[in-house]
Protein backbone atom coordinates (compact mmCIF):
# COMPACT_ATOMS: atom_id res chain seq x y z
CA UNK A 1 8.94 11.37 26.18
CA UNK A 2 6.31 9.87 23.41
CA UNK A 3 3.59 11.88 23.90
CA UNK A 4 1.64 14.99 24.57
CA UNK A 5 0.49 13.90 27.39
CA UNK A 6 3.65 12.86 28.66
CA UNK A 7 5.44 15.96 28.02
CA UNK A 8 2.39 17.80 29.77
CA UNK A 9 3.14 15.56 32.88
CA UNK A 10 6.61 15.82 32.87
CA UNK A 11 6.40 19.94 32.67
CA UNK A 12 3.96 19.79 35.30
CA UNK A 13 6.03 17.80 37.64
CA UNK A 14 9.34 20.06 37.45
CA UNK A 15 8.26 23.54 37.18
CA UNK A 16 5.01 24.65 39.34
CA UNK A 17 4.76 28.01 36.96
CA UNK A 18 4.58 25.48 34.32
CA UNK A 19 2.23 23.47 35.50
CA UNK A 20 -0.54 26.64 35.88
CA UNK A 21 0.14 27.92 32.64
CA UNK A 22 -0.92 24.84 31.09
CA UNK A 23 -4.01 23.98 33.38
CA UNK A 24 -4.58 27.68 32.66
CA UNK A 25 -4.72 27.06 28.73
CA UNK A 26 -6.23 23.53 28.80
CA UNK A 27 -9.28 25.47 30.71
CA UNK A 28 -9.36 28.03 28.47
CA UNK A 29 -9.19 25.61 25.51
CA UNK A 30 -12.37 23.96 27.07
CA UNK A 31 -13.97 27.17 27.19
CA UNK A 32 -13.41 27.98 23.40
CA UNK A 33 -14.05 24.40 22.38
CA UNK A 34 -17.32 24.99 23.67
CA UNK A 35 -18.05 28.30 21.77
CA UNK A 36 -17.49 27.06 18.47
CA UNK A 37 -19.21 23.87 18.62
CA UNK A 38 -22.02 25.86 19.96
CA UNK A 39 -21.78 28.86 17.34
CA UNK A 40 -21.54 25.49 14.31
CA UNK A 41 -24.60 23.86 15.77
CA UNK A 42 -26.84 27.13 15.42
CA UNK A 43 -25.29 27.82 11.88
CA UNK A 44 -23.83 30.68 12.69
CA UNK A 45 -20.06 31.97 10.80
CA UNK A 46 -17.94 34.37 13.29
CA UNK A 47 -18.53 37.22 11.44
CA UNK A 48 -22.64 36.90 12.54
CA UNK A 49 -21.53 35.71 15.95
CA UNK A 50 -19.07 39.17 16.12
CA UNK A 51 -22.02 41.50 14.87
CA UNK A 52 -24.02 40.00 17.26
CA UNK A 53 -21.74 40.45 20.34
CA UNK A 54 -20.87 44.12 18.51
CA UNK A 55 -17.47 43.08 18.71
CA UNK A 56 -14.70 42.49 15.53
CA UNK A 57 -14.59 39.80 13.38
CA UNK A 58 -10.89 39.79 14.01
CA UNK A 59 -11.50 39.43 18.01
CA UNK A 60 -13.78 36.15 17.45
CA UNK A 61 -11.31 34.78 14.95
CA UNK A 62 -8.29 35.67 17.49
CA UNK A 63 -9.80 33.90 20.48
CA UNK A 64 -11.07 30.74 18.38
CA UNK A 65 -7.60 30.09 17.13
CA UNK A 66 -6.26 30.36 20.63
CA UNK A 67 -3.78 33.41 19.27
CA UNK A 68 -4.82 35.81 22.21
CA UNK A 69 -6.18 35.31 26.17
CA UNK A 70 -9.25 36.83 25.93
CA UNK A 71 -10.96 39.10 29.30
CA UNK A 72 -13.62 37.05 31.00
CA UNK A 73 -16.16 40.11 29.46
CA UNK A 74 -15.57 39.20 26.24
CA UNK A 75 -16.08 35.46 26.88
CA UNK A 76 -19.52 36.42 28.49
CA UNK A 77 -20.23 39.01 25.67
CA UNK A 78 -19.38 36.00 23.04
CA UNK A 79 -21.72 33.49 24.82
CA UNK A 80 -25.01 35.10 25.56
CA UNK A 81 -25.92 34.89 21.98
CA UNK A 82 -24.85 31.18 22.17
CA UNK A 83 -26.81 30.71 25.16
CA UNK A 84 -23.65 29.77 26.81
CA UNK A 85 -22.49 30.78 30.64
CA UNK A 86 -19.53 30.93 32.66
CA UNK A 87 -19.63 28.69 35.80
CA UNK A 88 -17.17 28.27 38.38
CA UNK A 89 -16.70 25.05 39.62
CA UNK A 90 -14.62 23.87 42.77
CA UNK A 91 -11.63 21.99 42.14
């Protein structure tokens, strides 16, 4: 295997666990992509984004570095200030 991308599809083809763990992650990656390219566009640092969603620092830092799954809540509590939403969307 060269690649990411090749690994990815190799995983995905031998273990089905495998394969929704990282469809699982690449969808929450999306998710926080979108929060902090939102949160840099308005100018705001995580520390103003985490008083405004009354939650810690810490927790915003966490969940943009991808260290912890965060609850759908505190996805919703982290983008209403954005002006972000949750949508589901059939596959």
């Amino acid at each position: 295997m060269r690649t990411w991308e090749d690994f990815k599809k190799n995983a995905k083809d031998v273990n089905p666990k495998v394969k929704e763990d990282i469809e699982e992650m690449e969808a929450l990656a999306l998710i926080i992509s979108a929060i902090i390219e939102k949160r840099n566009e308005l100018g705001y640092s995580q520390r103003e984004l985490a008083e405004m969603c009354g939650l810690p620092h810490s927790s915003v830092a966490r969940i943009e570095a991808c260290t912890v799954k965060p609850k759908v809540e505190t996805l919703i509590k982290i983008m209403k200030p954005l002006g972000l939403t949750l949508a589901a969307v059939a596959l």
